[in-house]
PDB file of N, CA and C in Angstrom:
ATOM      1  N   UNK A   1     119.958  66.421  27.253  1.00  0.00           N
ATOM      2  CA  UNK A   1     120.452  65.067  27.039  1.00  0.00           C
ATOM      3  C   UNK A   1     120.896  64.876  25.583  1.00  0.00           C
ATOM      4  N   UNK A   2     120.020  65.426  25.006  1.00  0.00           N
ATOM      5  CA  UNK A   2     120.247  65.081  23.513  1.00  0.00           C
ATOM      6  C   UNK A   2     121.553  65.778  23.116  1.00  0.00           C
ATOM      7  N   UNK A   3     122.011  67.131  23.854  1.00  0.00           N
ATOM      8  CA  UNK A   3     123.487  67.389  23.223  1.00  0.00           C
ATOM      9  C   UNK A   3     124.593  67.074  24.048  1.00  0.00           C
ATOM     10  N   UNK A   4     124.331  66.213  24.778  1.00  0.00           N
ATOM     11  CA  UNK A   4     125.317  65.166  24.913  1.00  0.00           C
ATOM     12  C   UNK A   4     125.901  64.398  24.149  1.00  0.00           C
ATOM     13  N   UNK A   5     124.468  63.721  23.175  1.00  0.00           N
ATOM     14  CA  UNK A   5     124.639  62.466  22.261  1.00  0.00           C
ATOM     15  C   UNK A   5     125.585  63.378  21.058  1.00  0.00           C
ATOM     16  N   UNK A   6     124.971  64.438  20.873  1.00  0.00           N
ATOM     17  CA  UNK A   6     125.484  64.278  19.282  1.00  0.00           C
ATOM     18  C   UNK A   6     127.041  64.702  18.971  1.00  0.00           C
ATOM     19  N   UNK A   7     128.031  64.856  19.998  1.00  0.00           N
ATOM     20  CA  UNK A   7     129.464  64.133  19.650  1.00  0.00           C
ATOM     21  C   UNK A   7     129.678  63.121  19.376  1.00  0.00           C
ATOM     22  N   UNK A   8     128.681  62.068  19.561  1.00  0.00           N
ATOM     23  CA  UNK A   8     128.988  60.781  19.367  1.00  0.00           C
ATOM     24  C   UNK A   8     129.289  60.649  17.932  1.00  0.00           C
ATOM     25  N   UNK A   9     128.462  61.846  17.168  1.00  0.00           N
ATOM     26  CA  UNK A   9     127.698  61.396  15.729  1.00  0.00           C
ATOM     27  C   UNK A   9     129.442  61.245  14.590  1.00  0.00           C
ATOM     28  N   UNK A  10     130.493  61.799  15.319  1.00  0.00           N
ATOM     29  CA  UNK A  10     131.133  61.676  14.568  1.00  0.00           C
ATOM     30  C   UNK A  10     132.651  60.549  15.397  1.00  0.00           C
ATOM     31  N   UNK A  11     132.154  59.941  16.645  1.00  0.00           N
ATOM     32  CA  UNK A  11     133.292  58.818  16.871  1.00  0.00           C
ATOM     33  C   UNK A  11     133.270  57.505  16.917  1.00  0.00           C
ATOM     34  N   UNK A  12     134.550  57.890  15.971  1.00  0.00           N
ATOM     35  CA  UNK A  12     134.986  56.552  14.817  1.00  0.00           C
ATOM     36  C   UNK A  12     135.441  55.649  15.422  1.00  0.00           C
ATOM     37  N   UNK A  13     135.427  55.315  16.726  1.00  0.00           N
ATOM     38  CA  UNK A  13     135.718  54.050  17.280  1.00  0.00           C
ATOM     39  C   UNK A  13     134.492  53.061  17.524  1.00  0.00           C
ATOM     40  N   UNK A  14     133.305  53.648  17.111  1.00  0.00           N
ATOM     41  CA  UNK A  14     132.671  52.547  17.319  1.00  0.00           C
ATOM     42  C   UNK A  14     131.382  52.692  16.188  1.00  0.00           C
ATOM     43  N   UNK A  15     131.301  51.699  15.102  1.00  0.00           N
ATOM     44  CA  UNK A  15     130.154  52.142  14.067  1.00  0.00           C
ATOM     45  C   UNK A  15     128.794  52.065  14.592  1.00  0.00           C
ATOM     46  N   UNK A  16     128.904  51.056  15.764  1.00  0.00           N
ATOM     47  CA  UNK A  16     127.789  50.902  16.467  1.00  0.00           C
ATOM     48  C   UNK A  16     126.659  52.029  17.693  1.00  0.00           C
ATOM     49  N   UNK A  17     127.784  52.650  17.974  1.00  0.00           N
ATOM     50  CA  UNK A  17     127.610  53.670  18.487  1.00  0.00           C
ATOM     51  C   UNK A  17     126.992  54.458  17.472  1.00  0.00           C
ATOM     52  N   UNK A  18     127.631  55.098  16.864  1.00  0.00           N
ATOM     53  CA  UNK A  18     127.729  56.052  15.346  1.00  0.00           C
ATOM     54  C   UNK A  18     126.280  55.749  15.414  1.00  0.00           C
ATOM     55  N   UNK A  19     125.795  54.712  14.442  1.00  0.00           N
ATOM     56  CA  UNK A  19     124.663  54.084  14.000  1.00  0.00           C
ATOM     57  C   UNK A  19     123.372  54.545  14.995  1.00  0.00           C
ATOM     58  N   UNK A  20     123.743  54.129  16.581  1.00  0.00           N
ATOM     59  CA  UNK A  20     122.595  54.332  17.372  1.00  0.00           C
ATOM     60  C   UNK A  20     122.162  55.353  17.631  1.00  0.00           C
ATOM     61  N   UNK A  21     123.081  56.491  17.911  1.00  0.00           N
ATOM     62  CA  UNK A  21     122.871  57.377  17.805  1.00  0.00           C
ATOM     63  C   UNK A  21     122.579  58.997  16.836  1.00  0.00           C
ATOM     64  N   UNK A  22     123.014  58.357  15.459  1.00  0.00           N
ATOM     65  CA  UNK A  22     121.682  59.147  14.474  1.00  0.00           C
ATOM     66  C   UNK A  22     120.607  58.493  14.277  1.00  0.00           C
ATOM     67  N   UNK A  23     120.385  57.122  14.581  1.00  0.00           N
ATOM     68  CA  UNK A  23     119.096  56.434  14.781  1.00  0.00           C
ATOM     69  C   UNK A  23     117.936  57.523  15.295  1.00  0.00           C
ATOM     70  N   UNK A  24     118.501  57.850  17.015  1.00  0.00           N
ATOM     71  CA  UNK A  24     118.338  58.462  18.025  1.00  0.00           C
ATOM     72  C   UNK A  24     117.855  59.829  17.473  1.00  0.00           C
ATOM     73  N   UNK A  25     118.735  60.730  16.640  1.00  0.00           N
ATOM     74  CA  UNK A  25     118.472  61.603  16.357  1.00  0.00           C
ATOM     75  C   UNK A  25     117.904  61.791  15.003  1.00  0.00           C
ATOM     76  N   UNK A  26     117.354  61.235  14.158  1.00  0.00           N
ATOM     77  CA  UNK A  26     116.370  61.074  13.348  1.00  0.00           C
ATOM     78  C   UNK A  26     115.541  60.602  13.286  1.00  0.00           C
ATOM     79  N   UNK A  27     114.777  60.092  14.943  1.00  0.00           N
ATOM     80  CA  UNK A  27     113.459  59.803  15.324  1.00  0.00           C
ATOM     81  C   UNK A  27     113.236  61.305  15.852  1.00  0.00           C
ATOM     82  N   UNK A  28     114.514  61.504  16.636  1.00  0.00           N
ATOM     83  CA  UNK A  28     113.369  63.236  17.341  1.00  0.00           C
ATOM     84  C   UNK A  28     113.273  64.333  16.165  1.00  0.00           C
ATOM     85  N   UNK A  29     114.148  64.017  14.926  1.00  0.00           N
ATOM     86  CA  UNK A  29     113.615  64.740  13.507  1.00  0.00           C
ATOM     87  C   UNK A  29     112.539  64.639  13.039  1.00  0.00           C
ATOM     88  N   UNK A  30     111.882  63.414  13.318  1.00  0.00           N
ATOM     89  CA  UNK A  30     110.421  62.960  12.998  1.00  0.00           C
ATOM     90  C   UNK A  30     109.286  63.895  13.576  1.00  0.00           C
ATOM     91  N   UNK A  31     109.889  63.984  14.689  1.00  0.00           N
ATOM     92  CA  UNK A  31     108.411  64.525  15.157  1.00  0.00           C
ATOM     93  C   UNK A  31     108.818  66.271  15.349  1.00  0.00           C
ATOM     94  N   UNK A  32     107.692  67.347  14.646  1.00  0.00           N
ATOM     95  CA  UNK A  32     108.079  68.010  14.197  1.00  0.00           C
ATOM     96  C   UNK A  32     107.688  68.904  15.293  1.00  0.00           C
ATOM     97  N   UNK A  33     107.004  68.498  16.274  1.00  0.00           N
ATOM     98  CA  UNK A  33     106.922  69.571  17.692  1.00  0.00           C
ATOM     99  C   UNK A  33     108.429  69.439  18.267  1.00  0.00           C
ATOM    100  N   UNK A  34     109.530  68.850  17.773  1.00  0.00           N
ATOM    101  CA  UNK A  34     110.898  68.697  18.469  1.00  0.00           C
ATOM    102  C   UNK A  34     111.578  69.555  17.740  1.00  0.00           C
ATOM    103  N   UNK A  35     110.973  70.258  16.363  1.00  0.00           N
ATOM    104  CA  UNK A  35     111.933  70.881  15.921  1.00  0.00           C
ATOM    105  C   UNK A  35     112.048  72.291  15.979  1.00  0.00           C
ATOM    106  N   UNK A  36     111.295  73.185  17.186  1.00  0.00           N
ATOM    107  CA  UNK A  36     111.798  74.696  17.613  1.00  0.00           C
ATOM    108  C   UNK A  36     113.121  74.440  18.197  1.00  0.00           C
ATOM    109  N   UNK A  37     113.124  72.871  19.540  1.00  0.00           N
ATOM    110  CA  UNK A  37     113.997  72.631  20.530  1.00  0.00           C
ATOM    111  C   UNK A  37     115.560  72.569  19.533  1.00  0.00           C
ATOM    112  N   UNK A  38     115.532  71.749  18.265  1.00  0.00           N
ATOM    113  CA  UNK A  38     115.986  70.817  17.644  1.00  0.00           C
ATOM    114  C   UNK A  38     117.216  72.290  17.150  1.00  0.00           C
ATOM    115  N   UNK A  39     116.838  73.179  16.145  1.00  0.00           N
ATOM    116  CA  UNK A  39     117.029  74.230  15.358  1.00  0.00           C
ATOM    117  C   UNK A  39     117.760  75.656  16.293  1.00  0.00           C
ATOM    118  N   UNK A  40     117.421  75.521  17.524  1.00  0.00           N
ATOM    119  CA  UNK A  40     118.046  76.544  18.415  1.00  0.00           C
ATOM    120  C   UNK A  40     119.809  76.828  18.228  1.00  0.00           C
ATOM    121  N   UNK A  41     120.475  77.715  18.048  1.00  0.00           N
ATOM    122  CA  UNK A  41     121.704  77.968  17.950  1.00  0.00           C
ATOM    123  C   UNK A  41     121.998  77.519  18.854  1.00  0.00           C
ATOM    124  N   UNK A  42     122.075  76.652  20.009  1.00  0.00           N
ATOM    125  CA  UNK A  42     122.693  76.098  21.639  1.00  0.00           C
ATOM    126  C   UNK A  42     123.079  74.831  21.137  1.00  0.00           C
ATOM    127  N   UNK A  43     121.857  74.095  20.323  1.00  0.00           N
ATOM    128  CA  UNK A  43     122.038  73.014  19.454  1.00  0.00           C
ATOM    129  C   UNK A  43     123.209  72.558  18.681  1.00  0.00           C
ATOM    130  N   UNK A  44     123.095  73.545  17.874  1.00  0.00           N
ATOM    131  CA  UNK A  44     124.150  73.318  16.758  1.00  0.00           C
ATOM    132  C   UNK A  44     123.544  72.252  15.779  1.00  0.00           C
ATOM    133  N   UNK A  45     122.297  71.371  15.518  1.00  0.00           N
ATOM    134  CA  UNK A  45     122.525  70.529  15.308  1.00  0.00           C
ATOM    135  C   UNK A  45     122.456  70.084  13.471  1.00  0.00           C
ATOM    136  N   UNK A  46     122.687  71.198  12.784  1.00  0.00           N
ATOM    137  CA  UNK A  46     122.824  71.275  11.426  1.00  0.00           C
ATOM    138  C   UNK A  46     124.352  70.771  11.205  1.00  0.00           C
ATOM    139  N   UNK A  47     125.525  71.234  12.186  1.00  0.00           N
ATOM    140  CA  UNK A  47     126.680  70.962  12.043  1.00  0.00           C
ATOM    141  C   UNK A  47     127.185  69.703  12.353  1.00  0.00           C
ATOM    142  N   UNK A  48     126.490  69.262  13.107  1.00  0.00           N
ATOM    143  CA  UNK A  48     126.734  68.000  14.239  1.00  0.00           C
ATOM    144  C   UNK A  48     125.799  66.847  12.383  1.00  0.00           C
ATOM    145  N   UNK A  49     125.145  67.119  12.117  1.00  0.00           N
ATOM    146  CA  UNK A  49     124.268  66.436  11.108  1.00  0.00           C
ATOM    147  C   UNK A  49     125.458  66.303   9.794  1.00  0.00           C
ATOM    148  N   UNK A  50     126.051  67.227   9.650  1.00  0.00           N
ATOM    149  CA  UNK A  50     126.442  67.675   7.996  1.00  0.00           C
ATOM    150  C   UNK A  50     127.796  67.342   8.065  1.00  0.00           C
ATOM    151  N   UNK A  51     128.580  67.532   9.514  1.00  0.00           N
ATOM    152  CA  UNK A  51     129.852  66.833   9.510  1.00  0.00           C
ATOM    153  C   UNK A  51     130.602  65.740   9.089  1.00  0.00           C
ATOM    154  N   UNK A  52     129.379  64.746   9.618  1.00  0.00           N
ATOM    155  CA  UNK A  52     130.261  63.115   8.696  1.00  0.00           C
ATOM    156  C   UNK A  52     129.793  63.043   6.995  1.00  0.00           C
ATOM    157  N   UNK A  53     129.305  64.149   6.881  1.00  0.00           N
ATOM    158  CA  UNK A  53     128.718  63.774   5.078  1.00  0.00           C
ATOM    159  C   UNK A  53     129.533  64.535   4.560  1.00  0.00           C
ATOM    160  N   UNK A  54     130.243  65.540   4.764  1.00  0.00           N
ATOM    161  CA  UNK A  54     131.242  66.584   4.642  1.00  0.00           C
ATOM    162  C   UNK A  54     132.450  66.048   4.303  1.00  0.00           C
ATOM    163  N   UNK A  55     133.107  66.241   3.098  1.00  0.00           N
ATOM    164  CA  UNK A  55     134.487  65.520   2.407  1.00  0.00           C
ATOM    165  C   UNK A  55     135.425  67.139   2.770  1.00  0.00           C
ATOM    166  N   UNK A  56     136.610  66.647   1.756  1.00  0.00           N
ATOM    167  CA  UNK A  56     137.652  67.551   1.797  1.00  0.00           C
ATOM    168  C   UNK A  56     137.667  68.582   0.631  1.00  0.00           C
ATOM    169  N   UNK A  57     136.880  68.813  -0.123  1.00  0.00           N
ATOM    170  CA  UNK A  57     136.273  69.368  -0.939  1.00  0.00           C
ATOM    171  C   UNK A  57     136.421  70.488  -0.768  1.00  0.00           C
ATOM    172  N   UNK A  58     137.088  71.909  -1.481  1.00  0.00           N
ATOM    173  CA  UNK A  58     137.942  73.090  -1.012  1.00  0.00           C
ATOM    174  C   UNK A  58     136.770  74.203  -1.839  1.00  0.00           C
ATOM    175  N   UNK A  59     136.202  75.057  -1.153  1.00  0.00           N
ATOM    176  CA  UNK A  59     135.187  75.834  -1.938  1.00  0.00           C
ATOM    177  C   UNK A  59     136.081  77.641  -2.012  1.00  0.00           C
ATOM    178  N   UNK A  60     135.163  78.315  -2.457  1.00  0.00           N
ATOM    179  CA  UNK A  60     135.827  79.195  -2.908  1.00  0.00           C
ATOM    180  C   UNK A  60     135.147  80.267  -1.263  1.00  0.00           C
ATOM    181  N   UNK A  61     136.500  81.202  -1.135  1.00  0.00           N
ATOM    182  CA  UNK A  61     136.123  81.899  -0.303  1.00  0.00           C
ATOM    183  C   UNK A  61     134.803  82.444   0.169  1.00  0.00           C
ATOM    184  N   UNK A  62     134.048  83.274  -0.562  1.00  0.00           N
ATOM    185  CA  UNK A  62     132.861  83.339  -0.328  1.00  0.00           C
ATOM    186  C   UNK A  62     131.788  82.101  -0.126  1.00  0.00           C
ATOM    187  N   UNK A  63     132.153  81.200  -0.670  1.00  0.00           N
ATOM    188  CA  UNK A  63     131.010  79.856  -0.257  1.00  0.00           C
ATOM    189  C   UNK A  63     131.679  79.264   1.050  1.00  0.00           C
ATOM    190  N   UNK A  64     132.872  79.453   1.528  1.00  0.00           N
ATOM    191  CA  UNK A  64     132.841  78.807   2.321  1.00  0.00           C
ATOM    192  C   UNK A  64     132.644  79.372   3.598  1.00  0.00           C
ATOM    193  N   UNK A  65     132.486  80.636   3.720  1.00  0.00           N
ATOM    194  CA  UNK A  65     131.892  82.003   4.443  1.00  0.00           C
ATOM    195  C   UNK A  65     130.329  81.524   5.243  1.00  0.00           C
ATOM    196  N   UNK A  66     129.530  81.151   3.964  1.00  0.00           N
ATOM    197  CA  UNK A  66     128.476  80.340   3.946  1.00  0.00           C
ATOM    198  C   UNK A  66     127.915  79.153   5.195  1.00  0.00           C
ATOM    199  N   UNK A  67     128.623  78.546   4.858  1.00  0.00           N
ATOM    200  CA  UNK A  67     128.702  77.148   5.894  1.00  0.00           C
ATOM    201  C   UNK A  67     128.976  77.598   7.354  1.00  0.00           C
ATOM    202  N   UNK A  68     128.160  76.547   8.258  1.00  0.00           N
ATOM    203  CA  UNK A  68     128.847  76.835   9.509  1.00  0.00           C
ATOM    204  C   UNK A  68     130.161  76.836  10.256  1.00  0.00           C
ATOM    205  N   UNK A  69     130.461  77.320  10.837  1.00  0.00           N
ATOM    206  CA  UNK A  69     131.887  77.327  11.441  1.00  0.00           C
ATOM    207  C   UNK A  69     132.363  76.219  11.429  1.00  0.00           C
ATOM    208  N   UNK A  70     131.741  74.841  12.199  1.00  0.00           N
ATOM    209  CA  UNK A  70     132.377  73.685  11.915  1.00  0.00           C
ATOM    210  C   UNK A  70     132.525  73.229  10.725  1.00  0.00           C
ATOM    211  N   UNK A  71     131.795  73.818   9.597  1.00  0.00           N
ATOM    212  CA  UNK A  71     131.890  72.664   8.267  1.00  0.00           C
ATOM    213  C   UNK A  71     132.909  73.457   7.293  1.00  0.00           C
ATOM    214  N   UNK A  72     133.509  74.722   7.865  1.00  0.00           N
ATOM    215  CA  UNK A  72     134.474  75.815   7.409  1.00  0.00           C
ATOM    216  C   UNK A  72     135.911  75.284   7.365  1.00  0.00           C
ATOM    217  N   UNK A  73     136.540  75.144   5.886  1.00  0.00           N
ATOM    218  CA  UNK A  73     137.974  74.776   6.316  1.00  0.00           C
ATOM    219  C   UNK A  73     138.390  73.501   6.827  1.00  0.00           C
ATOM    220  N   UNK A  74     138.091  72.576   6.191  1.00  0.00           N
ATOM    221  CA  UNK A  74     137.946  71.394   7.145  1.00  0.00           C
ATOM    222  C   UNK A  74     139.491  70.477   6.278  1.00  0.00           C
ATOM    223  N   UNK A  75     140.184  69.684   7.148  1.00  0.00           N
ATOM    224  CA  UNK A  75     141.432  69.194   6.275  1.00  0.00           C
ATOM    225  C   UNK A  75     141.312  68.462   5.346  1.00  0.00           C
ATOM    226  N   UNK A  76     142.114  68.526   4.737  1.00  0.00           N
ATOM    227  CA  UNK A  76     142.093  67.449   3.301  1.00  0.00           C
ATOM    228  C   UNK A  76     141.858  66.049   3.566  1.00  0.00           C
ATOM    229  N   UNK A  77     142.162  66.090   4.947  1.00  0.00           N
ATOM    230  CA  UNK A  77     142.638  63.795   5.270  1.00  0.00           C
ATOM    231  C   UNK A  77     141.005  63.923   5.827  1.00  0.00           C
ATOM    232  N   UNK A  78     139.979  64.837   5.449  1.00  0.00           N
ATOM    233  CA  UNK A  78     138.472  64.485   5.879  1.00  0.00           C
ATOM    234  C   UNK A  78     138.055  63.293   5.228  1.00  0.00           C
ATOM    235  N   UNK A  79     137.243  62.328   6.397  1.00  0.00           N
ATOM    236  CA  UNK A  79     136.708  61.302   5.169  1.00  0.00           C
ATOM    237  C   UNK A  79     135.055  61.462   5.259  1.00  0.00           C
ATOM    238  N   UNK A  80     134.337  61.163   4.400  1.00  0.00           N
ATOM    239  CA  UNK A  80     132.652  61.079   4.889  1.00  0.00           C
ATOM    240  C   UNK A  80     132.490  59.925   5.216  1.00  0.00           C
ATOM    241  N   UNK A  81     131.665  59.965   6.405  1.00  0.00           N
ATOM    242  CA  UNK A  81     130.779  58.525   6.876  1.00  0.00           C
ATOM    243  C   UNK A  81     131.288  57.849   5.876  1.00  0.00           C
ATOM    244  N   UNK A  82     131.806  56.439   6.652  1.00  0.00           N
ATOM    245  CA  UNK A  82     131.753  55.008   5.193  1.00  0.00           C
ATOM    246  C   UNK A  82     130.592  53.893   4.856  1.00  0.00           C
ATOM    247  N   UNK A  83     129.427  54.301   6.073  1.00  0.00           N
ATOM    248  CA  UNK A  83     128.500  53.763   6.351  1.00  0.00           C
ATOM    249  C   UNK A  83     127.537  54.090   5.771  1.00  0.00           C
ATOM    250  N   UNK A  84     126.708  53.205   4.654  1.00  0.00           N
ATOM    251  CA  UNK A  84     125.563  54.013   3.761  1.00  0.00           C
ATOM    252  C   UNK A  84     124.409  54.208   4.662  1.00  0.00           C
ATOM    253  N   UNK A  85     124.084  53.106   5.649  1.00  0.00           N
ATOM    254  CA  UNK A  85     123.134  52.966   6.752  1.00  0.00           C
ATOM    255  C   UNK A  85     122.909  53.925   7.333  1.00  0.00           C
ATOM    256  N   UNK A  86     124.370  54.642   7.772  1.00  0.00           N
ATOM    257  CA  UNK A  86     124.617  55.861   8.572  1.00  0.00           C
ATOM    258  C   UNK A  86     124.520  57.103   8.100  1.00  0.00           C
ATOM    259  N   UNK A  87     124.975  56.695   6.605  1.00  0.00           N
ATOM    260  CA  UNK A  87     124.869  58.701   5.410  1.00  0.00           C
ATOM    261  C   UNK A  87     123.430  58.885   5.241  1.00  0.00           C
ATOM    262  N   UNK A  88     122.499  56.916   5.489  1.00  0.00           N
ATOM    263  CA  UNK A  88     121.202  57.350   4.764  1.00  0.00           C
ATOM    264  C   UNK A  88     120.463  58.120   6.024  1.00  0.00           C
ATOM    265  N   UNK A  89     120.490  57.665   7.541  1.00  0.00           N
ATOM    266  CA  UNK A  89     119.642  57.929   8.162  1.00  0.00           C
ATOM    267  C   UNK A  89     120.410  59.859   8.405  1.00  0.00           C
ATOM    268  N   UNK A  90     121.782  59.816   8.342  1.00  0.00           N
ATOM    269  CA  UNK A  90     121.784  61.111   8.397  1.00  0.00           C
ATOM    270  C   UNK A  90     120.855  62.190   7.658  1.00  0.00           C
ATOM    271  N   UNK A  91     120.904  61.839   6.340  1.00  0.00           N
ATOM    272  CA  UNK A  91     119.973  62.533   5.438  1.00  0.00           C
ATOM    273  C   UNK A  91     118.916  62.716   5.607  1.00  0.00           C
ATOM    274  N   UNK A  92     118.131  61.715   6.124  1.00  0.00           N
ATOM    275  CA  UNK A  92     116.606  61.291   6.344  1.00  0.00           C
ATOM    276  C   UNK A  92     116.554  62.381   7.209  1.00  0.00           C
ATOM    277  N   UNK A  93     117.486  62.841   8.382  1.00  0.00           N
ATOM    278  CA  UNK A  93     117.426  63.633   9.264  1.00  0.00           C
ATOM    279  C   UNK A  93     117.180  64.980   8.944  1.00  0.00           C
ATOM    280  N   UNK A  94     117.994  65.009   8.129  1.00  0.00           N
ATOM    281  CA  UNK A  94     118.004  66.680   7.524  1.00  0.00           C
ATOM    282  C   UNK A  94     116.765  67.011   6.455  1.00  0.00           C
ATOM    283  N   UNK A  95     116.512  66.065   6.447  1.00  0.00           N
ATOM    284  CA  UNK A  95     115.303  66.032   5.541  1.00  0.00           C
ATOM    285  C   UNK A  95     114.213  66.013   5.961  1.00  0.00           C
ATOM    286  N   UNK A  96     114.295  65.534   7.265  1.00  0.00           N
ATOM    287  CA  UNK A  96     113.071  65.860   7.867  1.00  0.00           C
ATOM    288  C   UNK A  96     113.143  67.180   8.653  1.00  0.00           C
ATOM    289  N   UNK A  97     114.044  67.787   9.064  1.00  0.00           N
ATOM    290  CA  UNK A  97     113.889  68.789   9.532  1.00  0.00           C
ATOM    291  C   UNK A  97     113.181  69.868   8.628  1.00  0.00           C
ATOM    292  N   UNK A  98     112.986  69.183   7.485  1.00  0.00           N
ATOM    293  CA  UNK A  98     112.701  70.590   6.335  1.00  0.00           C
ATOM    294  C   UNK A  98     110.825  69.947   5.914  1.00  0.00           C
ATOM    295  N   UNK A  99     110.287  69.254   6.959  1.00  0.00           N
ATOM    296  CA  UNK A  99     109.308  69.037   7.431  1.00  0.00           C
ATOM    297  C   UNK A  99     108.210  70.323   7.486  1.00  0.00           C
ATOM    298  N   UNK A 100     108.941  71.279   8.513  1.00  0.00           N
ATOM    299  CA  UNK A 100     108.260  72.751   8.732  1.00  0.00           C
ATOM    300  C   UNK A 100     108.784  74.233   8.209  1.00  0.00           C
ATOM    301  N   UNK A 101     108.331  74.835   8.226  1.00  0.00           N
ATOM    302  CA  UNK A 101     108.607  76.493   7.686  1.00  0.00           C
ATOM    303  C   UNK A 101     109.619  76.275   8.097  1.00  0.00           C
ATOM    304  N   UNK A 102     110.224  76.513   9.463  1.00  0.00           N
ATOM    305  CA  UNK A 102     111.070  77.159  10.445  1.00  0.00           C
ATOM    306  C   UNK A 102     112.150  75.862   9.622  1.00  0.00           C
ATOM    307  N   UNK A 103     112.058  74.953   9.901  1.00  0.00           N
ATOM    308  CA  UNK A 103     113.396  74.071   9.564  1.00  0.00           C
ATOM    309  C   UNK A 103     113.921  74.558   7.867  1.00  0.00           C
ATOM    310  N   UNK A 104     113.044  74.382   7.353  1.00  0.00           N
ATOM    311  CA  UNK A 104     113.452  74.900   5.665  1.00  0.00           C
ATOM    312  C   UNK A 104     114.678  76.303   5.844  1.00  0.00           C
ATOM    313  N   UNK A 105     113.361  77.436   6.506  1.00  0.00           N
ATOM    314  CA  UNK A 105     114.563  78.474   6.697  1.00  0.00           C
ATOM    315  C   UNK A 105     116.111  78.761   7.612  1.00  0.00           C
ATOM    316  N   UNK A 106     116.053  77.832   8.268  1.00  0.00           N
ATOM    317  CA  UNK A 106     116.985  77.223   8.778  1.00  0.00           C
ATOM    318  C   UNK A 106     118.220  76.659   8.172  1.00  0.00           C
ATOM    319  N   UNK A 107     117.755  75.862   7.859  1.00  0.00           N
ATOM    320  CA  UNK A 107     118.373  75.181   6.822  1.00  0.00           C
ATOM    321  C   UNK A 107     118.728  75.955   5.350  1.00  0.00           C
ATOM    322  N   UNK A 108     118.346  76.841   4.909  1.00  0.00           N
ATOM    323  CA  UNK A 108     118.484  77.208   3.910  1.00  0.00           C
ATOM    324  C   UNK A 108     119.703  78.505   4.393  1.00  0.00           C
ATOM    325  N   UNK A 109     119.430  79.358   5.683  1.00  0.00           N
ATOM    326  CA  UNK A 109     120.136  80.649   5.846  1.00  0.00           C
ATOM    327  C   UNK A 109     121.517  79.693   6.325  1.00  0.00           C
TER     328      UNK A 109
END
């Protein structure tokens, strides 16, 4: 169910939507028995997280090697979230994933 939701995390037709649903997904960041499910490559959900915070910002070949496929190359007309409500709870998200061992290294590789 949950990777259903998280296309939502980046459509811009509705802020309300947007909003409810990293709500959604930075409560199941909270609880840290969700985060083996959370961290699985099927997921994706580092990319789905880092996308709307993600500008047009051009890195150098090797760093951008780095990043996941979605956050690779991304166009210049990128905008980040305009919603602080929305950049904050994103963060909160990623931040909690780094709650446990496994999310840190995750997050870090």
């Amino acid at each position: 169910l949950l990777q259903r939701l998280l296309p939502f995390l980046s459509y811009k037709k509705s802020a309300v939507r947007r909003h409810g649903i990293v709500g959604v997904i930075r409560n199941c960041c909270l609880d840290s028995a969700c985060h083996p499910q959370l961290l699985t490559e099927e997921m994706n959900i580092l990319a789905y997280l880092a996308l709307p915070l993600a500008g047009p910002e051009e890195f150098a070949d090797d760093e951008m090697d780095k990043l996941p496929m979605d956050l690779q190359y991304l166009p210049p007309d990128k905008c980040r979230e305009e919603i602080p409500d929305i950049r904050t709870l994103l963060l909160e998200a990623l931040t909690q994933l780094c709650a446990t061992k496994p999310g840190r290294v995750f997050l870090k590789r």
